[in-house]
N, C-alpha and C. Protein backbone atom coordinates (compact mmCIF):
# COMPACT_ATOMS: atom_id res chain seq x y z
N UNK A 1 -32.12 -63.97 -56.72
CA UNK A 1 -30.70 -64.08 -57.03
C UNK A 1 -30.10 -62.67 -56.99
N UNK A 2 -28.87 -62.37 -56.35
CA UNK A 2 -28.35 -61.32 -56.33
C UNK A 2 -27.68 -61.03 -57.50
N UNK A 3 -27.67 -59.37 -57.73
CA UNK A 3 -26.66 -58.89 -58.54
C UNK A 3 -25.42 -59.79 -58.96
N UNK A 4 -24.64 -60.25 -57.98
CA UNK A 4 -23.43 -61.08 -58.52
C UNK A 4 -23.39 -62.49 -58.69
N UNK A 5 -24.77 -62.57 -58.08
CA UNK A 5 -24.65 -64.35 -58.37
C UNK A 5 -25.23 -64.49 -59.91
N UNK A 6 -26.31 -63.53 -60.06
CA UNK A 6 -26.30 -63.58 -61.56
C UNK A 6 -25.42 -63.25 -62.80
N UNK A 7 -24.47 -62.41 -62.17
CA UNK A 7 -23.34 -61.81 -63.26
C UNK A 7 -22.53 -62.74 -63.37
N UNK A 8 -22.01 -64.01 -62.55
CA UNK A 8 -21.09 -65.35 -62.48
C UNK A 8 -22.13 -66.16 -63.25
N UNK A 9 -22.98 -66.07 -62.95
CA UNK A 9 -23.97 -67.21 -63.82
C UNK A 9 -23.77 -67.24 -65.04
N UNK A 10 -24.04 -65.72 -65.57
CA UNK A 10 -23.71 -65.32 -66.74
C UNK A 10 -22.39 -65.33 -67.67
N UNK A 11 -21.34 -65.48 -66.78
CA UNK A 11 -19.83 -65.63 -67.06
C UNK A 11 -19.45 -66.99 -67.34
N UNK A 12 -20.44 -67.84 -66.60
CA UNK A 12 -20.29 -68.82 -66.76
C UNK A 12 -20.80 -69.92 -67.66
N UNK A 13 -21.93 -69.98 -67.96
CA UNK A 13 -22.80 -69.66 -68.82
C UNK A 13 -22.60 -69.20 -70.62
N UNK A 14 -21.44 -68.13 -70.37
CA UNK A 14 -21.10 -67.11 -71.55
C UNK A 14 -22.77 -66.82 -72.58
N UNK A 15 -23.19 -66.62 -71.45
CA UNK A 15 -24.60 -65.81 -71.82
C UNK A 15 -24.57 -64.10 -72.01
N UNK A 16 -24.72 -63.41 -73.27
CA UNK A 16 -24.31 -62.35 -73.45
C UNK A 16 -25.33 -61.67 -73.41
N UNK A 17 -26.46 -62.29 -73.76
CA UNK A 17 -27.66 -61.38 -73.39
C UNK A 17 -27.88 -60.92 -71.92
N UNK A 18 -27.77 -61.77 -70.74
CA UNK A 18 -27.49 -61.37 -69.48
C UNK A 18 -26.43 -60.08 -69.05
N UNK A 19 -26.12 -60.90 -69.60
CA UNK A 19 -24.44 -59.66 -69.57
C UNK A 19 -24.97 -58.43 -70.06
N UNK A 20 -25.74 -58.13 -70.79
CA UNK A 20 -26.19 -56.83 -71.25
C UNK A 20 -27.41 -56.33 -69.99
N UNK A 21 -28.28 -57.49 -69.38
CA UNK A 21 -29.33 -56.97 -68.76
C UNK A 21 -28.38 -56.41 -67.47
N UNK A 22 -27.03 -57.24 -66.83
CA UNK A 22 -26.61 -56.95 -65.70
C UNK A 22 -25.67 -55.83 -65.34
N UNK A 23 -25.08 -55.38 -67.26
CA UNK A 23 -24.35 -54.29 -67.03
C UNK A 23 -24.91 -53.06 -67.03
N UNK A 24 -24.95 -51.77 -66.43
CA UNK A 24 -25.19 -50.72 -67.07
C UNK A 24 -24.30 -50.13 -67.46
N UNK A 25 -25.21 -49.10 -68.88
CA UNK A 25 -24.80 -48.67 -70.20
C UNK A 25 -23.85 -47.93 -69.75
N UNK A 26 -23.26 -47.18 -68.68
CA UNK A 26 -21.79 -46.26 -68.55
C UNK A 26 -20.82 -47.66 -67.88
N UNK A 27 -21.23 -48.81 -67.79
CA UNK A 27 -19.90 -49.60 -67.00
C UNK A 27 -18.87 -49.48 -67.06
N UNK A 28 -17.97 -49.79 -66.60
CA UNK A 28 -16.70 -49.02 -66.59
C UNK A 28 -15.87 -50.35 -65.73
N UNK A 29 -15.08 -50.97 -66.75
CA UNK A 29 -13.98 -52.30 -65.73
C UNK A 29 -12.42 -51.42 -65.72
N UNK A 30 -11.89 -51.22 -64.68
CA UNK A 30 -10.50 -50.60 -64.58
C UNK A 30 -9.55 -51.58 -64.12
N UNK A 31 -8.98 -51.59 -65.05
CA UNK A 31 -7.41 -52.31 -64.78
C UNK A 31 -6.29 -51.86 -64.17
N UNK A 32 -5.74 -51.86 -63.03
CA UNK A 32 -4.57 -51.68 -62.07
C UNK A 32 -4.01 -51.81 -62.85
N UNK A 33 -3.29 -52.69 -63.48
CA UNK A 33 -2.01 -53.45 -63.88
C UNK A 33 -1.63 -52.67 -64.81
N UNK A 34 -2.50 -51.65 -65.84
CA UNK A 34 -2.15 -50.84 -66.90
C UNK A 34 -2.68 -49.59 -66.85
N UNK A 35 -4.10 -49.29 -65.99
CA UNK A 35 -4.46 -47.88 -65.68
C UNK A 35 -5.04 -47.50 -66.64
N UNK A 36 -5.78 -48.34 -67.67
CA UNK A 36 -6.70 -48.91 -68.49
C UNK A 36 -8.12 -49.18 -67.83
N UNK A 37 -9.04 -49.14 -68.86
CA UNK A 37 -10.77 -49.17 -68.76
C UNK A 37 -11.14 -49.80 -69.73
N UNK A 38 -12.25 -50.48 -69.35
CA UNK A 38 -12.43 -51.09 -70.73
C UNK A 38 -14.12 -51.08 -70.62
N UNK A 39 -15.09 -50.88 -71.66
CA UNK A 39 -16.57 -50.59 -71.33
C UNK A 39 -17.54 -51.84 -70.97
N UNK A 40 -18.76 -51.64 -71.40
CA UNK A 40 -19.70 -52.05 -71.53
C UNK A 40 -19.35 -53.33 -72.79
N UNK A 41 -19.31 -53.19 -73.45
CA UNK A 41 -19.50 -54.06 -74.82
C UNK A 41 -17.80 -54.77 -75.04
N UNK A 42 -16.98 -54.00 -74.59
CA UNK A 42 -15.67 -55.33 -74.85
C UNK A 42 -16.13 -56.30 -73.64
N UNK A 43 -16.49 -55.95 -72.25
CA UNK A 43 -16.40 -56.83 -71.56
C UNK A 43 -17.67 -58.24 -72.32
N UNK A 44 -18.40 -57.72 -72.41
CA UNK A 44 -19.83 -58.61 -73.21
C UNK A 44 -18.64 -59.83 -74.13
N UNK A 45 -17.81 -58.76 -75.22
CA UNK A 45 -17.10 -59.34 -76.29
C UNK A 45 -16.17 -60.64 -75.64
N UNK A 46 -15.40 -60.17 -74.33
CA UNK A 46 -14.42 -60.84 -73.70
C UNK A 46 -14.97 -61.95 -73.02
N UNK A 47 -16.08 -61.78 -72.54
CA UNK A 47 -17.15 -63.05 -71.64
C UNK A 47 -17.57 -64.15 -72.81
N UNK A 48 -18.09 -63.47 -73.90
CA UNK A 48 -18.17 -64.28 -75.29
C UNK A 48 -16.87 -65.23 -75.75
N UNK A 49 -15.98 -64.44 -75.78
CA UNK A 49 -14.38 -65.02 -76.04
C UNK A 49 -14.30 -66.87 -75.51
N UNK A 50 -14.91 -66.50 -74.08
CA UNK A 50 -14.70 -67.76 -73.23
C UNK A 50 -13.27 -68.15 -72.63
N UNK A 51 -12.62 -66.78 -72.75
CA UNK A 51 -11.42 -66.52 -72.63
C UNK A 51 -10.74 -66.69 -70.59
N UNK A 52 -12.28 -66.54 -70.43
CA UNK A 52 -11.91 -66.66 -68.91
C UNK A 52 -13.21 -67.65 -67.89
N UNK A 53 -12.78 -68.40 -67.38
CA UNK A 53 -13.26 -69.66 -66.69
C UNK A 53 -13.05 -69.63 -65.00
N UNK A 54 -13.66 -69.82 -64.47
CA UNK A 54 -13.48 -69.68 -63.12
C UNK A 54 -13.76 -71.09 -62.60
N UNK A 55 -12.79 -71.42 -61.90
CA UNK A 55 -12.28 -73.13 -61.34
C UNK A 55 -13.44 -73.70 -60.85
N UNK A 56 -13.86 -72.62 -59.69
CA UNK A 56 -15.15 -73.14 -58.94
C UNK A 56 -15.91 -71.58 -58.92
N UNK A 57 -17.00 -72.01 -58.49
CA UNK A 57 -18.00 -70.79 -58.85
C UNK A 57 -17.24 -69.76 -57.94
N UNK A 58 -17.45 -68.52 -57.68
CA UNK A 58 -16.88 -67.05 -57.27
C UNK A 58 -17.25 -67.01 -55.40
N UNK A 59 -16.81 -66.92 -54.65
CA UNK A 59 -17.16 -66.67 -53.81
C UNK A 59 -17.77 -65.67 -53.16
N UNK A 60 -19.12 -65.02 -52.91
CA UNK A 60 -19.39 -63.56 -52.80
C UNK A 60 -19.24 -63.47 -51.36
N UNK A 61 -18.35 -62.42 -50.76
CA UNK A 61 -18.03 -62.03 -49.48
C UNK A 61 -18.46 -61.09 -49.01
N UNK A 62 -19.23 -60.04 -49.96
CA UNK A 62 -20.12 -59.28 -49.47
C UNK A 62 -20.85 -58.29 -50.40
N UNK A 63 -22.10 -58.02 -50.35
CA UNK A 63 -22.79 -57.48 -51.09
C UNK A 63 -24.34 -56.72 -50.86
N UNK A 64 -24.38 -55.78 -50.75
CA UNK A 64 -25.34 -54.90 -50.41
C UNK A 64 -26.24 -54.06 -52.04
N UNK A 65 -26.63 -53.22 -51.46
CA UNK A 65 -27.81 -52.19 -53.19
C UNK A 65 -26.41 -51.92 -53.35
N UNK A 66 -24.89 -51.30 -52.97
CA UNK A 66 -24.48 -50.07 -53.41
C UNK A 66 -23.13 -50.73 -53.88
N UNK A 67 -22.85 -51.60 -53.31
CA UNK A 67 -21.21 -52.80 -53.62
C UNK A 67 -21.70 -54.03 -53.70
N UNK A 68 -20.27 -54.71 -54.11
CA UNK A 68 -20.25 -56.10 -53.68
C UNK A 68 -18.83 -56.46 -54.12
N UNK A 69 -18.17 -57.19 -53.48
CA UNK A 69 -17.16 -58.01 -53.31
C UNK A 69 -17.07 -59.42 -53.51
N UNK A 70 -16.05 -60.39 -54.36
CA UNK A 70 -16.06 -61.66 -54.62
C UNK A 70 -14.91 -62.24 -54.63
N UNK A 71 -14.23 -63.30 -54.63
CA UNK A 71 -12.94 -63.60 -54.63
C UNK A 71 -13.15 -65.07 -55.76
N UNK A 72 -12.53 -65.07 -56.58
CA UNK A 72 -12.37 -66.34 -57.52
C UNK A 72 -11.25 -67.07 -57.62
N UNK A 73 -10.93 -68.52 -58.14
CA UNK A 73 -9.91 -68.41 -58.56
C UNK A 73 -9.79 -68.54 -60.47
N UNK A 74 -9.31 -68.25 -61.29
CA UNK A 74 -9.70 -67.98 -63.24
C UNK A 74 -8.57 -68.65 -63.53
N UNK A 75 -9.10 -69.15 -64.57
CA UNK A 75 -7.79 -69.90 -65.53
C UNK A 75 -8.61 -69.41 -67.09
N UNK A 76 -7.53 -68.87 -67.66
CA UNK A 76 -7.56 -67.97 -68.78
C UNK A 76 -7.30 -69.00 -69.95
N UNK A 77 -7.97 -68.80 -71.10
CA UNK A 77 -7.49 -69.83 -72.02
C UNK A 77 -6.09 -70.11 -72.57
N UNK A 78 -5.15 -69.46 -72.20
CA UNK A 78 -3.58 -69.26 -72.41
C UNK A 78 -2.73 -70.43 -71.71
N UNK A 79 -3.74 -70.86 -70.58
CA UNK A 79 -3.54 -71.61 -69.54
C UNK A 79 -3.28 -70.94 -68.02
N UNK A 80 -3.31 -69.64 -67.85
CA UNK A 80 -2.52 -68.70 -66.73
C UNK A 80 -3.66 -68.76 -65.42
N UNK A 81 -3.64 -69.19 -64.37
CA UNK A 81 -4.21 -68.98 -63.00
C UNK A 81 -4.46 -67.64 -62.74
N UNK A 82 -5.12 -67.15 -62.04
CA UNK A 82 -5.00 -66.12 -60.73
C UNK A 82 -5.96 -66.46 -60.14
N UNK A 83 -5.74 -65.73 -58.70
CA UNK A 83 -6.49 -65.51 -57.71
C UNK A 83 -6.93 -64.41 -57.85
N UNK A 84 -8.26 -63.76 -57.93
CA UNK A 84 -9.04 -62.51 -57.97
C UNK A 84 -9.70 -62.06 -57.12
N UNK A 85 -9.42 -61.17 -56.35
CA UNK A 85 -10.44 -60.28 -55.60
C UNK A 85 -11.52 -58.79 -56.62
N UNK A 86 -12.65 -58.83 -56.94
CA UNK A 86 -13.00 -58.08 -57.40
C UNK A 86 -14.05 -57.02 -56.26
N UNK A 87 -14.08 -55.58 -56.87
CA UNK A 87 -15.06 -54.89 -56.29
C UNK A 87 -15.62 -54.68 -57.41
N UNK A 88 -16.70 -54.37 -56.99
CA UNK A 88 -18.27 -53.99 -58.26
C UNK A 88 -18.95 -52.77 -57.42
N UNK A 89 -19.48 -51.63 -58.27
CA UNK A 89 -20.43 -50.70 -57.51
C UNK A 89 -21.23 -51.30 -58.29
N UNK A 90 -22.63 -50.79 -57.85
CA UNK A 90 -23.82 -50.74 -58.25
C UNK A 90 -24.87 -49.38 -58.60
N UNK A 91 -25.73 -49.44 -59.53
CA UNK A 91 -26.33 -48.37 -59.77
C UNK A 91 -27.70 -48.49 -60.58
N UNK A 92 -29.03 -48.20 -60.38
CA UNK A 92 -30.14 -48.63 -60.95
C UNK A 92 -29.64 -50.08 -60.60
N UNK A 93 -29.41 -51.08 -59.77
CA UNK A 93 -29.57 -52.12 -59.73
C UNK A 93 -28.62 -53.00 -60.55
N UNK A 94 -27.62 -52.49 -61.95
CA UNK A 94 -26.66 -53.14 -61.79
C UNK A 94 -25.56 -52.55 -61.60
N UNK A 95 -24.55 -53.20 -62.52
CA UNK A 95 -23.18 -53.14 -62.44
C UNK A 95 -22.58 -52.08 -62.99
N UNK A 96 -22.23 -50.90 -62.62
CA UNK A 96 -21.49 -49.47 -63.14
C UNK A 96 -20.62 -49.64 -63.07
N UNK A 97 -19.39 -50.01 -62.29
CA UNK A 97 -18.01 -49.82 -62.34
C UNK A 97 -17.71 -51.37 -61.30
N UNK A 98 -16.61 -51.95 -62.31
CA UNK A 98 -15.50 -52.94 -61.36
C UNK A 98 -14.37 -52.72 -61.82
N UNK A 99 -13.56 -53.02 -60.45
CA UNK A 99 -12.19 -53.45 -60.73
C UNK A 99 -11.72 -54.36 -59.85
N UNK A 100 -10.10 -55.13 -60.41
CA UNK A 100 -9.97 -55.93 -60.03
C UNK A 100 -8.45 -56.30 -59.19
N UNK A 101 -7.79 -56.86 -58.45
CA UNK A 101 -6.54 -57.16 -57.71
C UNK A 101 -6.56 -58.64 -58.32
N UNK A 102 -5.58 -58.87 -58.90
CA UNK A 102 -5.06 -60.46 -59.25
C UNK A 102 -3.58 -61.03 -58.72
N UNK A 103 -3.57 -61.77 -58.58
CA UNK A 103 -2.66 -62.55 -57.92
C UNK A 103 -1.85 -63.55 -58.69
N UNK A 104 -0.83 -63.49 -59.67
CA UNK A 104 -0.49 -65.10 -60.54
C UNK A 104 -0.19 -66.18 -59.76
N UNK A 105 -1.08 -67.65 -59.97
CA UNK A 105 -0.97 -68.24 -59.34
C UNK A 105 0.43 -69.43 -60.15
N UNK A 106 0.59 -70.51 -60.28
CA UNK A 106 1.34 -71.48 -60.77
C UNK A 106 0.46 -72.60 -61.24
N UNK A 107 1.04 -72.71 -62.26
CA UNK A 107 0.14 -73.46 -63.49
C UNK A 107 -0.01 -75.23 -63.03
């Protein structure tokens, strides 16, 4: 199983122990929309939340040792859609840094 098919598993799932094996300890999620970061352990906290659901599993469009790319579509517990394109680096094998492009979709 690849890097990202296990990190969706895990999202999906809201398995937090995974979430700890797949992140590494400097991760780093950056937010466009505010120019904001958020670490290692809120994201764990936020996957726990169950705050975010993905319609159908993630689509991975490409993924090698050093990236990977996915496109989803999420419905947030608020009720709010998007369409997500995410990038992920990789490092020791997992996840060091993502960020993300969202799209609001209509409810």
């Amino acid at each position: 199983m690849s890097i990202l098919e296990k990190m969706n598993k895990a999202i999906e799932e809201i398995d937090a122990s995974s979430m700890e094996e797949i992140l590494h300890d400097d991760f780093e999620f950056y937010f466009h929309s505010s120019g904001t970061s958020i670490g290692k352990a809120e994201v764990i906290e936020w996957v726990k939340s169950g705050d975010v659901k993905n319609e159908k599993p993630p689509r991975i469009l490409f993924e090698n040792n050093e990236v990977g790319f996915d496109h989803s579509i999420v419905k947030f517990s608020d009720g709010k859609r998007q369409a997500v394109m995410a990038h992920y680096k990789f490092k020791d094998g997992k996840v060091i840094f993502m960020e993300t492009a969202a799209t609001n979709l209509d409810n």
